[in-house]
Protein backbone atom coordinates (compact mmCIF):
# COMPACT_ATOMS: atom_id res chain seq x y z
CA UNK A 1 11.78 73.24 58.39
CA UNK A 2 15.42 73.31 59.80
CA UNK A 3 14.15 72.78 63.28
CA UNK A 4 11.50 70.46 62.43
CA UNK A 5 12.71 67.86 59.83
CA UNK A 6 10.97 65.28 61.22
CA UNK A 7 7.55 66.44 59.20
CA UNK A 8 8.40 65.63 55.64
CA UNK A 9 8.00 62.17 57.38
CA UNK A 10 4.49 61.32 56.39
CA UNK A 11 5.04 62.27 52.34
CA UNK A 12 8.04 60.79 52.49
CA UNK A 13 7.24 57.70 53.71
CA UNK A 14 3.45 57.60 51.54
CA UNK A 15 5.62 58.34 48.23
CA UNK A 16 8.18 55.57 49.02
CA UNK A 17 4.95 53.08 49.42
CA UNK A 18 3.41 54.71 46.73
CA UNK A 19 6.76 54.09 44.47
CA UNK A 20 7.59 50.60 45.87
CA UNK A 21 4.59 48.95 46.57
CA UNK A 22 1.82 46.93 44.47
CA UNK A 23 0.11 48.93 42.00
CA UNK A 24 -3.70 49.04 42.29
CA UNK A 25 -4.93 49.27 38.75
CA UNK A 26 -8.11 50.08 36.83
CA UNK A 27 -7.03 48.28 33.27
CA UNK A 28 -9.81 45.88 33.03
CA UNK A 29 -12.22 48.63 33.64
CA UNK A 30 -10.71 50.83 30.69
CA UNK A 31 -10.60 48.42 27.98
CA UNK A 32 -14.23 48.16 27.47
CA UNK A 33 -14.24 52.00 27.91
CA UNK A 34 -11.50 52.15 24.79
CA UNK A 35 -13.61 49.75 22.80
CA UNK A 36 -16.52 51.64 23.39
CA UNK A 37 -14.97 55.14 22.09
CA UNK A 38 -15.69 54.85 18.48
CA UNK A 39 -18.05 56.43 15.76
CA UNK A 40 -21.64 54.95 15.23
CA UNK A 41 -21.54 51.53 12.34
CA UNK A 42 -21.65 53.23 8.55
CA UNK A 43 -20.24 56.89 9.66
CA UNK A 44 -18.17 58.26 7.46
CA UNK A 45 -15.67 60.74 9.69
CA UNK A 46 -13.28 63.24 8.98
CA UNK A 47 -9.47 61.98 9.28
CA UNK A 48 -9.66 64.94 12.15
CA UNK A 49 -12.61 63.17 13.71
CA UNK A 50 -10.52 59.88 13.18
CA UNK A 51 -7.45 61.25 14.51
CA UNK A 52 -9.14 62.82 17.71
CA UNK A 53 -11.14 59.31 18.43
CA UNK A 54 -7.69 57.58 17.98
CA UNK A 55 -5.61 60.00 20.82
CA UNK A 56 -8.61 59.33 22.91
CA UNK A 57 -8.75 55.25 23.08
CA UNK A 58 -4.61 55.93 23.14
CA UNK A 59 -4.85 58.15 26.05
CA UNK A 60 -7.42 56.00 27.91
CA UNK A 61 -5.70 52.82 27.50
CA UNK A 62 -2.33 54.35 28.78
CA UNK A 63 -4.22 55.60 31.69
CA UNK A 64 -5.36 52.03 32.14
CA UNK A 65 -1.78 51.09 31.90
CA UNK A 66 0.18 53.50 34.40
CA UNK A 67 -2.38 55.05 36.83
CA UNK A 68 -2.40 53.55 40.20
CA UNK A 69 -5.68 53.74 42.39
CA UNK A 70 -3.38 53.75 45.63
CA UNK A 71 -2.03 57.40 44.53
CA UNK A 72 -5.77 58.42 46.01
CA UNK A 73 -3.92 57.95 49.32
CA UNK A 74 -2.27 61.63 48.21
CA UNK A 75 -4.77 64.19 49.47
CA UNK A 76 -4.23 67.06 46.99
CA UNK A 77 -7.27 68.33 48.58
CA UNK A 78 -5.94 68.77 52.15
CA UNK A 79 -2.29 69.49 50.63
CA UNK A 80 -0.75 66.51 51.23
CA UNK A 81 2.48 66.23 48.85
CA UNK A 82 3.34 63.52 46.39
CA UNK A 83 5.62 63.36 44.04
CA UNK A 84 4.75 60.10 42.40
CA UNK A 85 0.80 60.98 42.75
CA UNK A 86 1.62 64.62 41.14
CA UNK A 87 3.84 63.43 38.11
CA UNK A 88 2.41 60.05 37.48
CA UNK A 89 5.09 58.47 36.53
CA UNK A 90 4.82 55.72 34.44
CA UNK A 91 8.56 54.14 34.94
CA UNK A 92 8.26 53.68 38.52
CA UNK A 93 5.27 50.96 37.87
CA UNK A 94 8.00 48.18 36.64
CA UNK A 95 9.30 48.96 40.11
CA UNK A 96 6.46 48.08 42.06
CA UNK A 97 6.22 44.80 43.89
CA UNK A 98 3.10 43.04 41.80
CA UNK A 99 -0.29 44.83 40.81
CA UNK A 100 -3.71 43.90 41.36
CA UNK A 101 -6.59 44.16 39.09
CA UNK A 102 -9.90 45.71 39.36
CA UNK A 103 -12.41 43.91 37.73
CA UNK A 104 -15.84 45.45 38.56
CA UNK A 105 -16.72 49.08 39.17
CA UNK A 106 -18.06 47.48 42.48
CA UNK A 107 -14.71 46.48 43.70
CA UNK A 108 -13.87 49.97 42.03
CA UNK A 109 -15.95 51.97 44.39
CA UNK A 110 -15.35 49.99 47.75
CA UNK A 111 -11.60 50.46 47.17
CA UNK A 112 -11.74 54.23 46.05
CA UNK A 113 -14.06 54.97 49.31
CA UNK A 114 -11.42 52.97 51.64
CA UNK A 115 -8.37 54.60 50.12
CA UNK A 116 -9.97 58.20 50.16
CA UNK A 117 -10.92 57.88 54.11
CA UNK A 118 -7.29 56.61 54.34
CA UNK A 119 -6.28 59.42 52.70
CA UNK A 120 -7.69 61.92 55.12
CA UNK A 121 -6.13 60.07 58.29
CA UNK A 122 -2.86 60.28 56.68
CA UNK A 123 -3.42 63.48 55.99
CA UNK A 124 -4.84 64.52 59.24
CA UNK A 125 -2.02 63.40 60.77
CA UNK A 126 0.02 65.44 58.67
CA UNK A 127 -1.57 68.61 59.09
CA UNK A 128 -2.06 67.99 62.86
CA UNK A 129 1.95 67.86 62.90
CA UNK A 130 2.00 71.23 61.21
CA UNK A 131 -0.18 72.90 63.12
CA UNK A 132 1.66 72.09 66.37
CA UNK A 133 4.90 73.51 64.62
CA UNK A 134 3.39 76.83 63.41
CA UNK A 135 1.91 77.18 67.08
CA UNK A 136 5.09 76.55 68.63
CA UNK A 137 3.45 73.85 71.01
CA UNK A 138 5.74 71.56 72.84
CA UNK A 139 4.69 68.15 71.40
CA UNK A 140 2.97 65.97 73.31
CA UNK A 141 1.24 62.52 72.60
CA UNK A 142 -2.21 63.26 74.54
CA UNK A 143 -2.57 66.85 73.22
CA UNK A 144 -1.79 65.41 69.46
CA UNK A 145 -3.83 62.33 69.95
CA UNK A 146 -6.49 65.09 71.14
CA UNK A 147 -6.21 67.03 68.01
CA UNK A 148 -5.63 64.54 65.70
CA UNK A 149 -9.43 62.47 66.60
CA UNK A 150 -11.10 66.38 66.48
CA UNK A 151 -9.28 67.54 62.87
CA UNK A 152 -9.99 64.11 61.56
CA UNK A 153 -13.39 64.42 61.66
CA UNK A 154 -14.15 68.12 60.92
CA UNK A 155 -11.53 66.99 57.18
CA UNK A 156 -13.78 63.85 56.68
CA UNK A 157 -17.03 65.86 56.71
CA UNK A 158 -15.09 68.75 54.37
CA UNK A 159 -13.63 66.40 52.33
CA UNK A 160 -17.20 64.75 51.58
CA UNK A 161 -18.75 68.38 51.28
CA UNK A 162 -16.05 69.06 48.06
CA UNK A 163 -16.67 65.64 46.61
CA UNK A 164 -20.68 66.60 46.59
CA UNK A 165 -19.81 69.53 45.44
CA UNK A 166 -17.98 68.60 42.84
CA UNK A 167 -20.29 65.81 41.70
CA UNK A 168 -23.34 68.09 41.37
CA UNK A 169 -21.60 70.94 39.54
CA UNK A 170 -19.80 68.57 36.82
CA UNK A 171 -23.10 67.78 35.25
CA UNK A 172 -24.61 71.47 34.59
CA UNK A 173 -21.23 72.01 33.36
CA UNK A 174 -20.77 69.36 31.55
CA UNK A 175 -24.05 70.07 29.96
CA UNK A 176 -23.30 73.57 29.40
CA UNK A 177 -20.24 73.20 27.76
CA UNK A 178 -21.29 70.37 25.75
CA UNK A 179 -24.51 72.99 24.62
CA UNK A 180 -21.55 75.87 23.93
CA UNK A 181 -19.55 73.15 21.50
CA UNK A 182 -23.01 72.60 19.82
CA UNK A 183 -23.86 76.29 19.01
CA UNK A 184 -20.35 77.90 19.28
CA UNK A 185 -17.82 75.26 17.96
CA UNK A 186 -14.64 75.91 18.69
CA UNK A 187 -15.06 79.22 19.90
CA UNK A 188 -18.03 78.18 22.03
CA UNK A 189 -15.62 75.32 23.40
CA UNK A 190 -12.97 78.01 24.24
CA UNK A 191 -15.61 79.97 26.22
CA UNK A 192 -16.86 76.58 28.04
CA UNK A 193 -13.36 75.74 29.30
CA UNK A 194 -12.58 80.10 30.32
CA UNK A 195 -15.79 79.64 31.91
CA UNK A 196 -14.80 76.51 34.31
CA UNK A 197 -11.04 78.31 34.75
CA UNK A 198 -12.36 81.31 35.83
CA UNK A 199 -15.25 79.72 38.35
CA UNK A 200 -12.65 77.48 39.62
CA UNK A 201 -10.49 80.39 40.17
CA UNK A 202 -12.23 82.25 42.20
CA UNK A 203 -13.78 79.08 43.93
CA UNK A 204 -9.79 78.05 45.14
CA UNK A 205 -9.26 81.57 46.41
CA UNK A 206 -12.58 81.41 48.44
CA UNK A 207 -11.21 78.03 49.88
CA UNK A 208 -7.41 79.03 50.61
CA UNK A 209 -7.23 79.16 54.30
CA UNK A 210 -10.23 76.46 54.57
CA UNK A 211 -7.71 73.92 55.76
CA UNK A 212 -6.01 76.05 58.13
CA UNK A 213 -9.00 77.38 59.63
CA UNK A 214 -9.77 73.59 60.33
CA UNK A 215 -6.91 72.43 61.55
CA UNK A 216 -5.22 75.90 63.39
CA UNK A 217 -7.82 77.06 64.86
CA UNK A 218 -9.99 74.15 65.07
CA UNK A 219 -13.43 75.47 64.03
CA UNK A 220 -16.26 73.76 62.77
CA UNK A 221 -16.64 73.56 59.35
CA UNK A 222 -19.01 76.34 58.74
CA UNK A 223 -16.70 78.72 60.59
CA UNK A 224 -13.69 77.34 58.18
CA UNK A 225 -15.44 78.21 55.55
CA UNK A 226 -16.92 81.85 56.57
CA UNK A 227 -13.26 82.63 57.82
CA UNK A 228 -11.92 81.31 54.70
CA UNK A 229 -14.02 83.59 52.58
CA UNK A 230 -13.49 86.52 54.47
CA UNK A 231 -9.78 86.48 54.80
CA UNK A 232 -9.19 86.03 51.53
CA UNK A 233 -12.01 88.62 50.44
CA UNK A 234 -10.00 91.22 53.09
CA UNK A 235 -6.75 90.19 51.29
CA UNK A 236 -7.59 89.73 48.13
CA UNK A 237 -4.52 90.94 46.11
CA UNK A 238 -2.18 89.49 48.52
CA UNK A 239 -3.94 86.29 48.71
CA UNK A 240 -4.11 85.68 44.91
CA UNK A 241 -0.62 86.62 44.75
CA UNK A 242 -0.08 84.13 47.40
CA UNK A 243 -1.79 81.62 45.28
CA UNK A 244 -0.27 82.44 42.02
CA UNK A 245 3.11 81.83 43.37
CA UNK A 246 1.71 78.57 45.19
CA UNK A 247 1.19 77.07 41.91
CA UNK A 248 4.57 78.49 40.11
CA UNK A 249 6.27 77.04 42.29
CA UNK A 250 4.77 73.78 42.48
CA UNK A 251 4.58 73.55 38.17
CA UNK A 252 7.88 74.81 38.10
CA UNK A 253 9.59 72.39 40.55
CA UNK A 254 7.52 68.98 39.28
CA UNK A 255 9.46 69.69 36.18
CA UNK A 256 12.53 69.63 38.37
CA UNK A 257 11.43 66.67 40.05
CA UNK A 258 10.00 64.67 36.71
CA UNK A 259 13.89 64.94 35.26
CA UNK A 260 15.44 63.48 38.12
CA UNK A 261 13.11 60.78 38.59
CA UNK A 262 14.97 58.67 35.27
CA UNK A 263 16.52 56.44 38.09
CA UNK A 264 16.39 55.56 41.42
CA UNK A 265 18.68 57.69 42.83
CA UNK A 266 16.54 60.40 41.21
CA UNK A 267 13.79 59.47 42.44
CA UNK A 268 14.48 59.30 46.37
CA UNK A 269 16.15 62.92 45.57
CA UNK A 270 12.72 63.81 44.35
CA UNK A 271 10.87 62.22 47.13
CA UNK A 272 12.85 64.03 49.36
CA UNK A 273 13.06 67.56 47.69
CA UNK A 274 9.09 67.33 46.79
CA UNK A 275 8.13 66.38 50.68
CA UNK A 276 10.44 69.11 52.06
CA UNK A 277 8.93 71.77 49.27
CA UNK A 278 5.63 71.11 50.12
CA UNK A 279 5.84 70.65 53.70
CA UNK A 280 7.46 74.48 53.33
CA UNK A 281 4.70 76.15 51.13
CA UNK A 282 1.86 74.52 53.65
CA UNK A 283 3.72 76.18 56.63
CA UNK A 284 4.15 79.31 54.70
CA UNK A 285 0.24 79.28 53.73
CA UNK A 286 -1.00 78.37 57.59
CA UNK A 287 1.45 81.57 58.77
CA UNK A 288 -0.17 83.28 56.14
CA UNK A 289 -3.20 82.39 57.30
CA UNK A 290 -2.10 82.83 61.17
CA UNK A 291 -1.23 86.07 61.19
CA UNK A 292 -3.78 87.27 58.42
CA UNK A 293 -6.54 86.36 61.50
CA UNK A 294 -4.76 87.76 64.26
CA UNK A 295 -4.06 91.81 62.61
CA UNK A 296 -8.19 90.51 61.66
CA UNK A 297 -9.33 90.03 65.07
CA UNK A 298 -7.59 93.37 66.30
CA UNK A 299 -9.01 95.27 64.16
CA UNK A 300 -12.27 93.94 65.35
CA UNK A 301 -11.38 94.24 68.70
CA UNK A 302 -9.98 98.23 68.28
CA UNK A 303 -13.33 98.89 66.24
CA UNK A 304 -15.03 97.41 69.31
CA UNK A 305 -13.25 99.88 71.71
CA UNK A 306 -13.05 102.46 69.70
């Protein structure tokens, strides 16, 4: 990072938008959403039942109130770091330079499917930068330009794979967990959400070097994912550890970040100190990554001439 300060550019200069500019926001869309959150006509309900229903219309109109659409542009996905998109900070939206309102889930959609392709350029780019680093390459404009139309495309198709994915796995689940609250009550609830930690779990292990493999080595994307698997399958312990201190350090430090942020002065601090932290950990996991594959394809290659 010393030698190479120049790539906390791209966060940097996204969070800065992201803190200063308009604020893209979903509030008309909530408030029938709120009104619609409440018990059937002539139910009589608990005061926990009351109490629950009331911290849910409370925490959806908030939402309505402080989450900006334009934070999509943050690609937590391909590791792109944000400080405002991470911490959601509701004081920097009296900062922002206006804020426009989504009135229809139509106008919700085409907006959420511009800002996520956005997203992946920006990111793209980012990554792209990276990679050169951790390769040592001399930059150059034609080799980058190169890299950057190739990795752009392989990261839109993976980033549309997850959000399948994801779609078609949240209603089973959804489903199944609302089935284990039925039977189980709380205790079946408890299970429901262990089970969707622990699949997720292993599911983000599986996917660790997915973005590296894309992007470093510049594979397709069923080779990033069959690389992915297997490195992290071949170091499993040292992987998860890798992982588990990943996400320590990224809890730990948004705390950091989240007290600073009171003012402005704070905040650029933040901006700063979150893009050059997570600019780090992303070099640290594609050198992970790097020379994970290389002591991998020599021990192919000795087996092979053994």
């Amino acid at each position: 990072m010393a030698r190479a300060p120049w790539l906390i550019l791209v966060p940097v200069l996204l969070d800065v938008a992201l803190w200063l500019g308009p604020q893209l926001s979903v509030q008309p869309l909530m408030t029938p959403l709120v009104a619609a959150v409440q018990a059937p006509p002539g139910t009589t309900l608990t005061s926990e039942y009351q109490e629950a229903l009331d911290a849910s219309r409370q925490l959806l109109t908030q939402f309505g109130d402080q989450y900006n659409l334009l934070s999509v542009l943050a690609n937590g996905l391909l590791g792109t770091p944000s400080l405002i998109s991470d911490i959601g900070l509701g004081q920097s939206i009296t900062r922002q330079a206006g804020r426009l309102d989504l009135s229809s889930f139509g106008s919700l959609t085409g907006w959420l499917v511009g800002l996520l392709i956005l997203s992946v350029i920006i990111g793209a780019l980012y990554l792209v930068l990276i990679a050169q680093h951790v390769r040592a390459a001399p930059l150059s404009l034609p080799a980058l330009a190169r890299s950057f139309v190739r990795t752009l495309g392989r990261l839109l198709i993976f980033t549309l794979l997850i959000g399948l994915l994801l779609a078609l796995a949240s209603i089973p689940l959804a489903l199944f967990a609302g089935v284990l609250t039925l039977v189980g009550g709380a205790a079946g609830t408890l299970f429901a959400v262990s089970l969707v930690v622990f699949v997720g779990w292993w599911v983000r292990l599986g996917f660790t070097f997915m973005v590296p493999a894309l992007v470093l080595d510049e594979v397709g994307l069923r080779q990033g994912i069959w690389r992915s698997i297997n490195l992290a399958a071949r170091n499993l312990l040292s992987t998860m550890g890798l992982v588990i201190v990943l996400n320590l350090i990224g809890t730990g430090f948004s705390l950091v970040w989240q007290r600073l942020a009171s003012g402005p002065l704070g905040m650029a601090i933040g901006i700063l100190g979150n893009a050059a932290l997570g600019t780090g950990l992303l070099i640290g996991v594609f050198i992970f990554y790097r020379d994970r594959m290389q002591r991998w394809q020599a021990d192919i290659t000795n087996l092979a001439t053994a």
